[in-house]
Each structure stands twice: as structure tokens, then as C-alpha cells.
PDB file of N, CA and C in Angstrom:
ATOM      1  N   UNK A   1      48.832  45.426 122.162  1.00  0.00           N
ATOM      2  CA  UNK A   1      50.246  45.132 122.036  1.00  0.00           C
ATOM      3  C   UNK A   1      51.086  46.108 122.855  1.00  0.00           C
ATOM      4  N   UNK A   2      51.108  47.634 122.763  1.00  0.00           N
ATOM      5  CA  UNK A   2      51.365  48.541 123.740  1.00  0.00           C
ATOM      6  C   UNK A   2      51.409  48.047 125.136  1.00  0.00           C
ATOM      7  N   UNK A   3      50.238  47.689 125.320  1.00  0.00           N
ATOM      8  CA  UNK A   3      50.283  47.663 127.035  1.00  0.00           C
ATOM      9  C   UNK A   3      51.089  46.470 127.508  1.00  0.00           C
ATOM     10  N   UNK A   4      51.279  45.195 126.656  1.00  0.00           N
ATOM     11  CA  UNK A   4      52.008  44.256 126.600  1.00  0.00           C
ATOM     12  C   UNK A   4      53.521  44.894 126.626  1.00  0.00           C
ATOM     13  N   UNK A   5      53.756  45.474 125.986  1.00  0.00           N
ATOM     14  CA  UNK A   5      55.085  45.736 126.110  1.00  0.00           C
ATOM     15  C   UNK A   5      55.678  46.872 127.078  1.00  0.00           C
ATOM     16  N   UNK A   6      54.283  47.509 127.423  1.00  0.00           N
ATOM     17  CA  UNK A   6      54.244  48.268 128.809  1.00  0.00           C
ATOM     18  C   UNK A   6      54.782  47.523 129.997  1.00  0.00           C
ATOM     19  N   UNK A   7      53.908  46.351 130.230  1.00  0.00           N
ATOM     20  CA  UNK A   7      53.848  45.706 130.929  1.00  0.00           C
ATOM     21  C   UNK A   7      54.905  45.042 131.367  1.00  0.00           C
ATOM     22  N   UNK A   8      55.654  44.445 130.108  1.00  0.00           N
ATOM     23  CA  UNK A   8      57.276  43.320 130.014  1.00  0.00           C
ATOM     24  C   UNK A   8      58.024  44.472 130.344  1.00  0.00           C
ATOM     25  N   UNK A   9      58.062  45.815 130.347  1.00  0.00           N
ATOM     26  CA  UNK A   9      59.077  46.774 130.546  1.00  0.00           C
ATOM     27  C   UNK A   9      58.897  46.916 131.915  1.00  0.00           C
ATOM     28  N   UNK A  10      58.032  47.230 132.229  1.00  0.00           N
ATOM     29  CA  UNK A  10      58.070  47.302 134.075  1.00  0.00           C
ATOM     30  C   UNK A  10      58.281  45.921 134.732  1.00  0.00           C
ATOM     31  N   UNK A  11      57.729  44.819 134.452  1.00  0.00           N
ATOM     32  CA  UNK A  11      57.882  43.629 134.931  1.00  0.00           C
ATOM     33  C   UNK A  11      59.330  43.416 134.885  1.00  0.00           C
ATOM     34  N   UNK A  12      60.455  43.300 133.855  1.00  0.00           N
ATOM     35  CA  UNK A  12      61.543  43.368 133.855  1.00  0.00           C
ATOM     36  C   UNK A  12      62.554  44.012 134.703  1.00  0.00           C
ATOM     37  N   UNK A  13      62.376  45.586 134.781  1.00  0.00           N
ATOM     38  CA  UNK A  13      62.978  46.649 135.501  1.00  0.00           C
ATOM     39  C   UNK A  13      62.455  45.954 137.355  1.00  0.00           C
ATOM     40  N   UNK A  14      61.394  45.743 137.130  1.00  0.00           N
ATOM     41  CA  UNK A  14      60.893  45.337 138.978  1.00  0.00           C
ATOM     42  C   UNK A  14      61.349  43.792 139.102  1.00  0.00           C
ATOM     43  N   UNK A  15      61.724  43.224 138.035  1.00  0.00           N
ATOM     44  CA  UNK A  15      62.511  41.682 138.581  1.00  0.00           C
ATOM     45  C   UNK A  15      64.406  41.826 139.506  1.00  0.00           C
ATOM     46  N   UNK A  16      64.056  43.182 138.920  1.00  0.00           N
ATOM     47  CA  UNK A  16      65.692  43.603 138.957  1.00  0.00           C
ATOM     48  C   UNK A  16      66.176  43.389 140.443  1.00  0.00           C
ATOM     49  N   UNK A  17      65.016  44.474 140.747  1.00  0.00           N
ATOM     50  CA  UNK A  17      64.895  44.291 142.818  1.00  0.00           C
ATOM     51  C   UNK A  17      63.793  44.375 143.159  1.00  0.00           C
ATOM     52  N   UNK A  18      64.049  43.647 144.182  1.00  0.00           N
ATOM     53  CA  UNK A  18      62.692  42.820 144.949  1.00  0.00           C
ATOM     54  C   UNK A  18      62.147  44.256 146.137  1.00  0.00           C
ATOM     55  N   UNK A  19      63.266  45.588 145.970  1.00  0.00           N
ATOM     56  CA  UNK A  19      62.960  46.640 147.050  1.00  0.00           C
ATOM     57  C   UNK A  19      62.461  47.844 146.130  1.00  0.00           C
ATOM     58  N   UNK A  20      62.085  47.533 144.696  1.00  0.00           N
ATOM     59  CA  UNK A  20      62.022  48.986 144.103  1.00  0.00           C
ATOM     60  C   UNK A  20      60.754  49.652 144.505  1.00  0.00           C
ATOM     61  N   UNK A  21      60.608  50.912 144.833  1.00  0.00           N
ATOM     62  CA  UNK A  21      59.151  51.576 145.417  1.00  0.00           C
ATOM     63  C   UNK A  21      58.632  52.124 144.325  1.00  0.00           C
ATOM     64  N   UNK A  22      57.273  52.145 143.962  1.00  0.00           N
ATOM     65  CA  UNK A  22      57.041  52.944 143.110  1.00  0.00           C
ATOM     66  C   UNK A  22      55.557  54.045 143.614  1.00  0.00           C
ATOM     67  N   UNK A  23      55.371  55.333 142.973  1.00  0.00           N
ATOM     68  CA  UNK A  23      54.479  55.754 142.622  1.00  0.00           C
ATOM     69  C   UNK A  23      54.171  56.218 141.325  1.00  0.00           C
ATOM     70  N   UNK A  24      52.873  56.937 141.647  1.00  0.00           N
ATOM     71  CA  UNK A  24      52.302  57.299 140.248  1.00  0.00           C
ATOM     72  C   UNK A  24      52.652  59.334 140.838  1.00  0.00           C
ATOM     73  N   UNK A  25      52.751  59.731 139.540  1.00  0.00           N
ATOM     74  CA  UNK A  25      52.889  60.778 139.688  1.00  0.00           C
ATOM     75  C   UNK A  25      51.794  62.102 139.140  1.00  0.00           C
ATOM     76  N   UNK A  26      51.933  63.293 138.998  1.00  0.00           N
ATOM     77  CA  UNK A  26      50.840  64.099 138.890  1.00  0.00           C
ATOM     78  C   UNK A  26      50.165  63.932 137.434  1.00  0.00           C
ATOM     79  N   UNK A  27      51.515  63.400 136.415  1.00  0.00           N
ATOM     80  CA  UNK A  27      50.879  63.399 135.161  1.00  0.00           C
ATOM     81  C   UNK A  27      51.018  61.967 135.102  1.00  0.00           C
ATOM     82  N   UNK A  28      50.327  61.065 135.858  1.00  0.00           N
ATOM     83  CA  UNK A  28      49.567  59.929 135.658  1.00  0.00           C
ATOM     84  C   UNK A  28      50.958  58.528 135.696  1.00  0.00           C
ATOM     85  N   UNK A  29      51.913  59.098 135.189  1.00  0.00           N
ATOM     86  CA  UNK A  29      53.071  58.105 134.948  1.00  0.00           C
ATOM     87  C   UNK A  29      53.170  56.746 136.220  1.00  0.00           C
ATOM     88  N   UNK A  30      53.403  55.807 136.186  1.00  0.00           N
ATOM     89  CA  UNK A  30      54.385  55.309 137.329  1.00  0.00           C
ATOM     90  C   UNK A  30      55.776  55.201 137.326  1.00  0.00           C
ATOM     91  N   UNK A  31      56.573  55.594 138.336  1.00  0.00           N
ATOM     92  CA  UNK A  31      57.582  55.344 138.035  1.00  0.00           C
ATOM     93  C   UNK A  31      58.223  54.348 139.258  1.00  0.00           C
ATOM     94  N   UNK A  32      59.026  53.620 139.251  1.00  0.00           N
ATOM     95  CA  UNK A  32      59.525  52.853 140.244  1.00  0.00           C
ATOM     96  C   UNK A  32      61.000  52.757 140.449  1.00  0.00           C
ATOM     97  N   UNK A  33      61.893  52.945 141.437  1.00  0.00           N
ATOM     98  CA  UNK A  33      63.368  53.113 141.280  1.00  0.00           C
ATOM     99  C   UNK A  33      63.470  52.116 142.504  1.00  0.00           C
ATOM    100  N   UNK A  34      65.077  51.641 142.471  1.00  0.00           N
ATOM    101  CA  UNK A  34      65.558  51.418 143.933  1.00  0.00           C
ATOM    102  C   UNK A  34      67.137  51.493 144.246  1.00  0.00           C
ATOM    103  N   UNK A  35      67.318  53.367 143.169  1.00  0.00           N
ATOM    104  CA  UNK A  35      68.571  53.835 143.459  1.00  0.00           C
ATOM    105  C   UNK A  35      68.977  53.200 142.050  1.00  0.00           C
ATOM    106  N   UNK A  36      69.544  52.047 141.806  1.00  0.00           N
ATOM    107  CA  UNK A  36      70.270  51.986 140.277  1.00  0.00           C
ATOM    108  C   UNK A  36      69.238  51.454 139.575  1.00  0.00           C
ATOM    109  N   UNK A  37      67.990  51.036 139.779  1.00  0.00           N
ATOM    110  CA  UNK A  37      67.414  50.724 138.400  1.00  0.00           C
ATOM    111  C   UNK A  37      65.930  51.522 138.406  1.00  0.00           C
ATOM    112  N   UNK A  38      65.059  52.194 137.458  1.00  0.00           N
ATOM    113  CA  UNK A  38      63.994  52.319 137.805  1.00  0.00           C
ATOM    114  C   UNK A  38      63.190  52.363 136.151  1.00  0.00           C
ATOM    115  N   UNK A  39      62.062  52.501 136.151  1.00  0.00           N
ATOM    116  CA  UNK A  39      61.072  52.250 135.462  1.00  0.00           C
ATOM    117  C   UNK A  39      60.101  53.166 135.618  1.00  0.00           C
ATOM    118  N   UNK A  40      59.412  53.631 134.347  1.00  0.00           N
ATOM    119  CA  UNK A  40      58.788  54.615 134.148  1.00  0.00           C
ATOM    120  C   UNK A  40      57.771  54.106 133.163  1.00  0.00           C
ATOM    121  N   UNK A  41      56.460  54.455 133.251  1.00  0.00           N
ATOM    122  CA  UNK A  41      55.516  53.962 132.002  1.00  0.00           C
ATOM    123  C   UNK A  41      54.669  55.151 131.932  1.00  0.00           C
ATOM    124  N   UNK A  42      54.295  55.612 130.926  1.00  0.00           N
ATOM    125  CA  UNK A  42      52.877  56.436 130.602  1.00  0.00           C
ATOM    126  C   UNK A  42      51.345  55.397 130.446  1.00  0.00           C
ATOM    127  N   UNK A  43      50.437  55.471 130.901  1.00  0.00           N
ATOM    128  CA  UNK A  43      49.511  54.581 130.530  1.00  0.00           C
ATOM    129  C   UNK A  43      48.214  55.473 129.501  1.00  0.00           C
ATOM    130  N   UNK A  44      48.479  56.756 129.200  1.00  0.00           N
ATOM    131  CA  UNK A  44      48.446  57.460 128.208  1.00  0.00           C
ATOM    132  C   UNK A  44      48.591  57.093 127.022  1.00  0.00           C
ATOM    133  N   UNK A  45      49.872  56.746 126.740  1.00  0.00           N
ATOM    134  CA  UNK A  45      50.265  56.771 125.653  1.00  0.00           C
ATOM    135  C   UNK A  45      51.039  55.690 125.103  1.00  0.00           C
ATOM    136  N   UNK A  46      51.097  54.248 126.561  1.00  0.00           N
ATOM    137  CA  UNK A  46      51.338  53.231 126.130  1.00  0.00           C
ATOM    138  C   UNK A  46      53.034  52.776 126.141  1.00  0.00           C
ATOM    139  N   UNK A  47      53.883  54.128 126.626  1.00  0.00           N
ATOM    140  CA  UNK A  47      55.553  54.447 126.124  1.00  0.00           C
ATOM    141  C   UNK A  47      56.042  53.838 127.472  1.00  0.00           C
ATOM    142  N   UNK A  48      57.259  52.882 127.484  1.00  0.00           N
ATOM    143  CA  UNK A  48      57.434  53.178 129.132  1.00  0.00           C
ATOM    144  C   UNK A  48      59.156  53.138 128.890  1.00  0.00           C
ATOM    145  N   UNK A  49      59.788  53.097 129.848  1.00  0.00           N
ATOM    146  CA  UNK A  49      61.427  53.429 129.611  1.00  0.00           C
ATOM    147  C   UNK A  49      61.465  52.334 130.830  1.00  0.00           C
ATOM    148  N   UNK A  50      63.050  52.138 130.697  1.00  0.00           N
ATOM    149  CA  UNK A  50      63.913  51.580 131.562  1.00  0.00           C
ATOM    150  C   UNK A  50      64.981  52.229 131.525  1.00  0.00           C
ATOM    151  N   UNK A  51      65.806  52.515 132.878  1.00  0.00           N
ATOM    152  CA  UNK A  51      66.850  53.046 133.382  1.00  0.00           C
ATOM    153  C   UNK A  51      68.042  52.218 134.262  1.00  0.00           C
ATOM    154  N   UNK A  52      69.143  52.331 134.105  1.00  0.00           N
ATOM    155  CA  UNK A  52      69.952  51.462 134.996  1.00  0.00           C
ATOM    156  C   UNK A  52      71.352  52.192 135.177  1.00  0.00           C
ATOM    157  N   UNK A  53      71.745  52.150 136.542  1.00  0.00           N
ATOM    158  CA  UNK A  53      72.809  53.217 136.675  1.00  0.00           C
ATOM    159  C   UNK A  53      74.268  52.584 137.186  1.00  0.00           C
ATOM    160  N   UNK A  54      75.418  52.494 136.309  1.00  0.00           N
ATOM    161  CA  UNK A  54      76.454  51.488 136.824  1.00  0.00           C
ATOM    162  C   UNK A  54      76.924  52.033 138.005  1.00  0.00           C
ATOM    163  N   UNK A  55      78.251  51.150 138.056  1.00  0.00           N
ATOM    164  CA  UNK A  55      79.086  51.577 139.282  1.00  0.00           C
ATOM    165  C   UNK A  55      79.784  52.721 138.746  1.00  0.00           C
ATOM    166  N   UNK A  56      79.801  53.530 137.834  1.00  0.00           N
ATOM    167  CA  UNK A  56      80.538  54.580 137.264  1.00  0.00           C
ATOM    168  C   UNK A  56      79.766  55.884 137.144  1.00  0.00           C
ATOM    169  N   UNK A  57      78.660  55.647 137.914  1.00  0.00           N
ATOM    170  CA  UNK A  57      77.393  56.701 137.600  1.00  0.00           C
ATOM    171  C   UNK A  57      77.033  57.233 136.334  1.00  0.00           C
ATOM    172  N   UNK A  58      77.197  56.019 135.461  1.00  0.00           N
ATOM    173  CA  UNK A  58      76.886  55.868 133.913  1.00  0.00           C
ATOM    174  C   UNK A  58      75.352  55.364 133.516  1.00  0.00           C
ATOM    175  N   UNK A  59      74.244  56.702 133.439  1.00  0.00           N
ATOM    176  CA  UNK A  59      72.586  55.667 133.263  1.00  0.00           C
ATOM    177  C   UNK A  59      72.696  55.555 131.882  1.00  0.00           C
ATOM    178  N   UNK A  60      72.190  54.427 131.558  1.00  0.00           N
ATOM    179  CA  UNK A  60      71.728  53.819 130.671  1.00  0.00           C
ATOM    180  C   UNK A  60      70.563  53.515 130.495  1.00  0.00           C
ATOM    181  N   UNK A  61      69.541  54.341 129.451  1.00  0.00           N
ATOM    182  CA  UNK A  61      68.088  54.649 129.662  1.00  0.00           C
ATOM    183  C   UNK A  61      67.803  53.914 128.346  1.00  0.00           C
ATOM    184  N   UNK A  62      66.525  52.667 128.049  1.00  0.00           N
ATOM    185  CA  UNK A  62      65.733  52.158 126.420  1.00  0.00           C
ATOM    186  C   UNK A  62      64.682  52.131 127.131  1.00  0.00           C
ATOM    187  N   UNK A  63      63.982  52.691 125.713  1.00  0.00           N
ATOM    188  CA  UNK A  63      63.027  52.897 125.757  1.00  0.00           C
ATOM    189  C   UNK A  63      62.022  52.115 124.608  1.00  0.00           C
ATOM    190  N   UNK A  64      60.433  51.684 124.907  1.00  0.00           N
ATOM    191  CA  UNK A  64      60.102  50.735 124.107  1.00  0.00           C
ATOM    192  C   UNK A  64      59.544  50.901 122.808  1.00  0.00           C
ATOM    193  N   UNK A  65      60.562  52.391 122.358  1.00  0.00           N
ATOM    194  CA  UNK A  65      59.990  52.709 121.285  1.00  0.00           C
ATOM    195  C   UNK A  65      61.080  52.728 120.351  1.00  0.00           C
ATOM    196  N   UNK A  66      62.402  51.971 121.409  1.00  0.00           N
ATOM    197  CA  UNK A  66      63.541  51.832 120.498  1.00  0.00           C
ATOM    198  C   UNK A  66      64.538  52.766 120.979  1.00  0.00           C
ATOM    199  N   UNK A  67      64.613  53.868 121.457  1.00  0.00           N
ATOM    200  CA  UNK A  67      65.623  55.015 121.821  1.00  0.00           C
ATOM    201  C   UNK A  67      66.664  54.538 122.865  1.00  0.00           C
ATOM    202  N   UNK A  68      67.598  55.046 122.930  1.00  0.00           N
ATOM    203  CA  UNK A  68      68.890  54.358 124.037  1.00  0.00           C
ATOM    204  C   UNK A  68      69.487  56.145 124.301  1.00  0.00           C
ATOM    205  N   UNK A  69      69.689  55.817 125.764  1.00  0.00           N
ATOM    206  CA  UNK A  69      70.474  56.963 126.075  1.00  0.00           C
ATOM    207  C   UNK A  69      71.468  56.509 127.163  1.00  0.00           C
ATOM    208  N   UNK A  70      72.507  57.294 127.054  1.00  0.00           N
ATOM    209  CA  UNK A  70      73.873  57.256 127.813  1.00  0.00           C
ATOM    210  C   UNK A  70      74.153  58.478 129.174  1.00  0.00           C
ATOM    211  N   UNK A  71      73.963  58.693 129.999  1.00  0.00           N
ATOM    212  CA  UNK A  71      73.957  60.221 130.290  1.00  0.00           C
ATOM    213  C   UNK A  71      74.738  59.865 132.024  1.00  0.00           C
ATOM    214  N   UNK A  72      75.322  61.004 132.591  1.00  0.00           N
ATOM    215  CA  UNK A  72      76.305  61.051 133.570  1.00  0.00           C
ATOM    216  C   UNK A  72      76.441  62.513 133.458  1.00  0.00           C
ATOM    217  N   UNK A  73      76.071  63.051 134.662  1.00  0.00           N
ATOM    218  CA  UNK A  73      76.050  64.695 135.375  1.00  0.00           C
ATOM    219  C   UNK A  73      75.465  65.709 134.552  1.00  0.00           C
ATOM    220  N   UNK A  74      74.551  65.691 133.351  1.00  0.00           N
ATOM    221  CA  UNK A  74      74.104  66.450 132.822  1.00  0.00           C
ATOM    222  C   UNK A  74      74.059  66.050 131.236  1.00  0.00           C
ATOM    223  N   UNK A  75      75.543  65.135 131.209  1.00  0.00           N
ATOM    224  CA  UNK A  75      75.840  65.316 129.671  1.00  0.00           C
ATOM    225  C   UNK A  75      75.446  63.804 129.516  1.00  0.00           C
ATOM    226  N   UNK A  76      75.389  63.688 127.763  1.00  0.00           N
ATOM    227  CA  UNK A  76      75.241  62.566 127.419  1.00  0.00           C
ATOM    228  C   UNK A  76      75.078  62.305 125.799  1.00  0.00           C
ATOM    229  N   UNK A  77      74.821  60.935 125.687  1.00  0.00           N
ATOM    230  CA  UNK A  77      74.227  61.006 124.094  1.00  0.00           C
ATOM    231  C   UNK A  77      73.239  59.938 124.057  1.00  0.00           C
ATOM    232  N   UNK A  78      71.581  60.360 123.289  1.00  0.00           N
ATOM    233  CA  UNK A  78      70.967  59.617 122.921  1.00  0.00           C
ATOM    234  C   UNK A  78      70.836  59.304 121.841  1.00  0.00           C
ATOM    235  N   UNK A  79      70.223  57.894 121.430  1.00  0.00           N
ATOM    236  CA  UNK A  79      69.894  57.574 119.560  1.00  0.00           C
ATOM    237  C   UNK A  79      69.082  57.372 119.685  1.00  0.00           C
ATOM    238  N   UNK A  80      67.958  57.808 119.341  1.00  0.00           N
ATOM    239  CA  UNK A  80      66.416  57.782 118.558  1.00  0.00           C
ATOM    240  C   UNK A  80      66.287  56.592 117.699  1.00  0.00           C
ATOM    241  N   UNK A  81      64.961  55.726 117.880  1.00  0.00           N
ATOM    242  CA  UNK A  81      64.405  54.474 116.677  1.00  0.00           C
ATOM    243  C   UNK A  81      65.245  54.998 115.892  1.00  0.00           C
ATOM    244  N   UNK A  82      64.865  55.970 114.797  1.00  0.00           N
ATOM    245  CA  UNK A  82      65.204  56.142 113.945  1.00  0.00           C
ATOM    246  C   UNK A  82      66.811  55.998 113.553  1.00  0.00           C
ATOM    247  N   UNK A  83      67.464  56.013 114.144  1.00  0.00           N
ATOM    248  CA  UNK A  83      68.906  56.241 114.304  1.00  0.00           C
ATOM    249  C   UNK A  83      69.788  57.422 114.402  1.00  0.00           C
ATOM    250  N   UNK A  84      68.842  58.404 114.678  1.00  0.00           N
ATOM    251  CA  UNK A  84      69.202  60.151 115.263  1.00  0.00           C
ATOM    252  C   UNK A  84      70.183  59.975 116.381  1.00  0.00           C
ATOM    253  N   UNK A  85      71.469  60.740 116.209  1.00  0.00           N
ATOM    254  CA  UNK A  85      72.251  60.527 117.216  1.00  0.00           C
ATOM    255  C   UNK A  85      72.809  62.085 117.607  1.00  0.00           C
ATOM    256  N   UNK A  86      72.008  62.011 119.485  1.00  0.00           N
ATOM    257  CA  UNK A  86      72.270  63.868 120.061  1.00  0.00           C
ATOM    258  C   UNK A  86      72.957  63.199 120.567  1.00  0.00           C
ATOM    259  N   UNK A  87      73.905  64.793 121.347  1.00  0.00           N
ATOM    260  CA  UNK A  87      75.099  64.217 122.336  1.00  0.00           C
ATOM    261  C   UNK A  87      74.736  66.000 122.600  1.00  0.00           C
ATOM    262  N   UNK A  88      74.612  65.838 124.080  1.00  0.00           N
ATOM    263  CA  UNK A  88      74.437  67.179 125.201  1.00  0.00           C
ATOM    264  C   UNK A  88      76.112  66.999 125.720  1.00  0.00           C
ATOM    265  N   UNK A  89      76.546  68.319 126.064  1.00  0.00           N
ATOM    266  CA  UNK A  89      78.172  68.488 126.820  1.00  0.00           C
ATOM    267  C   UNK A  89      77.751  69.947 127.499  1.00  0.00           C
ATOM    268  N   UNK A  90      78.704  70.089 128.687  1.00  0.00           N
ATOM    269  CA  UNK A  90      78.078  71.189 129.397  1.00  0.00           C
ATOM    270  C   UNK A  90      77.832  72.314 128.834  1.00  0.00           C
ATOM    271  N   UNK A  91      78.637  72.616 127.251  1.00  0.00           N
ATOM    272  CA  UNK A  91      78.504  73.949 126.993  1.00  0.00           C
ATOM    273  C   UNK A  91      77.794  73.558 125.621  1.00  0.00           C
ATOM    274  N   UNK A  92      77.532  72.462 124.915  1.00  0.00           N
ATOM    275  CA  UNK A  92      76.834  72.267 123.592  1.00  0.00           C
ATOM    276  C   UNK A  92      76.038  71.178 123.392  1.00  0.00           C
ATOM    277  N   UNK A  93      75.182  71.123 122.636  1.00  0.00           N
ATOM    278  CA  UNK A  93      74.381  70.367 122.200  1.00  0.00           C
ATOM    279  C   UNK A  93      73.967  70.399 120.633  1.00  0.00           C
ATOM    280  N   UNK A  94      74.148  69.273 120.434  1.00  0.00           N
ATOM    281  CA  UNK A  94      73.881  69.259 118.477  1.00  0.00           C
ATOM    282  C   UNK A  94      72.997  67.636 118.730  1.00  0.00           C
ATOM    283  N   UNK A  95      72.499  67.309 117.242  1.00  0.00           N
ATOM    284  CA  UNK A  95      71.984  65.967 116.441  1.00  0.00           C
ATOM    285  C   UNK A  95      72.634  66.000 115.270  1.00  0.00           C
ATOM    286  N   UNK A  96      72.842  64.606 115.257  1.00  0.00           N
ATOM    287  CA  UNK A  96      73.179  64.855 113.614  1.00  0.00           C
ATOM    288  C   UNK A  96      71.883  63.269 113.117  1.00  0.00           C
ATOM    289  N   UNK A  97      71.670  63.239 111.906  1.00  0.00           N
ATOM    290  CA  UNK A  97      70.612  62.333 111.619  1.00  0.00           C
ATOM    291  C   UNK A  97      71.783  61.440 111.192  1.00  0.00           C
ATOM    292  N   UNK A  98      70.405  60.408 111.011  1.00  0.00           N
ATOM    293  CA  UNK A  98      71.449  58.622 109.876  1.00  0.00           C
ATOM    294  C   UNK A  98      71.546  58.985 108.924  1.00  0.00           C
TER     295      UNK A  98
END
């Protein structure tokens, strides 16, 4: 089921553009970009993400384990499956839980 949903996560992210390049990297990952969208999988561990970057240089990162992140020049906020919600700012970083 993992690799299935490995699989629909990269297949998706690479329908996006027909120019995205990918390699594999030192710790096994692939990742594939083509500037605003890219894709990342572990075949480790079955996890893979999707990334997409607006016209506002706003990425928007899910991941297939449920997590969503927001992030632009450093800062940002992610929510965890669980419903854990961080938020990074240049000078702080906290979580607070659900």
C-alpha cells in the first residue's frame, strides 16, 4: 500500500510537467523538480512529499503521511497528521498541539 501511494505521489507531482528532472540522491531519495513543483520519495521508508511554489514564492509542501506545510524565505507553518501546528519566524519558533 506504501509504495502505491509512493507511487500516486510522484506520478501526480510529474503529471504536473512534462520537463521535471529528477535524481536520486546520496541517501537514496528521488527527488524531481522543474522550478515550481517537485517531488521527493524515500523508498526506505515508503514516505514521499509533494511541493508546489506559487506566484508569491509561497511553497506549499503534503506529505503522504498527512502533514501540510506553508513556508516562504525561511519562515513558515506546518501541521502534522496529527494536527500539531509549528510556525518558524526569523527570530522564533514554537508548536502548540490539538
Amino acid at each position: 500500500m506504501k509504495s502505491v501511494l509512493v507511487t500516486m505521489s510522484i506520478c501526480l507531482a510529474l503529471g504536473l510537467s512534462a520537463n521535471a528532472q529528477c535524481v536520486k540522491n546520496a541517501r537514496g531519495k528521488t527527488v524531481c523538480s522543474d522550478g515550481t513543483t517537485a517531488a521527493a520519495a524515500n523508498p526506505n521508508t515508503g514516505k514521499a512529499a509533494v511541493a508546489q511554489k506559487n506566484q508569491n514564492g509561497v511553497t506549499t509542501t503534503k506529505t503522504t503521511t498527512g502533514g501540510t506545510a506553508k513556508t516562504k524565505n525561511g519562515t513558515g507553518v506546518a501541521q502534522g497528521p496529527g494536527g500539531t501546528t509549528c510556525a518558524k519566524t526569523k527570530n522564533n519558533a514554537a508548536c502548540k498541539p490539538n
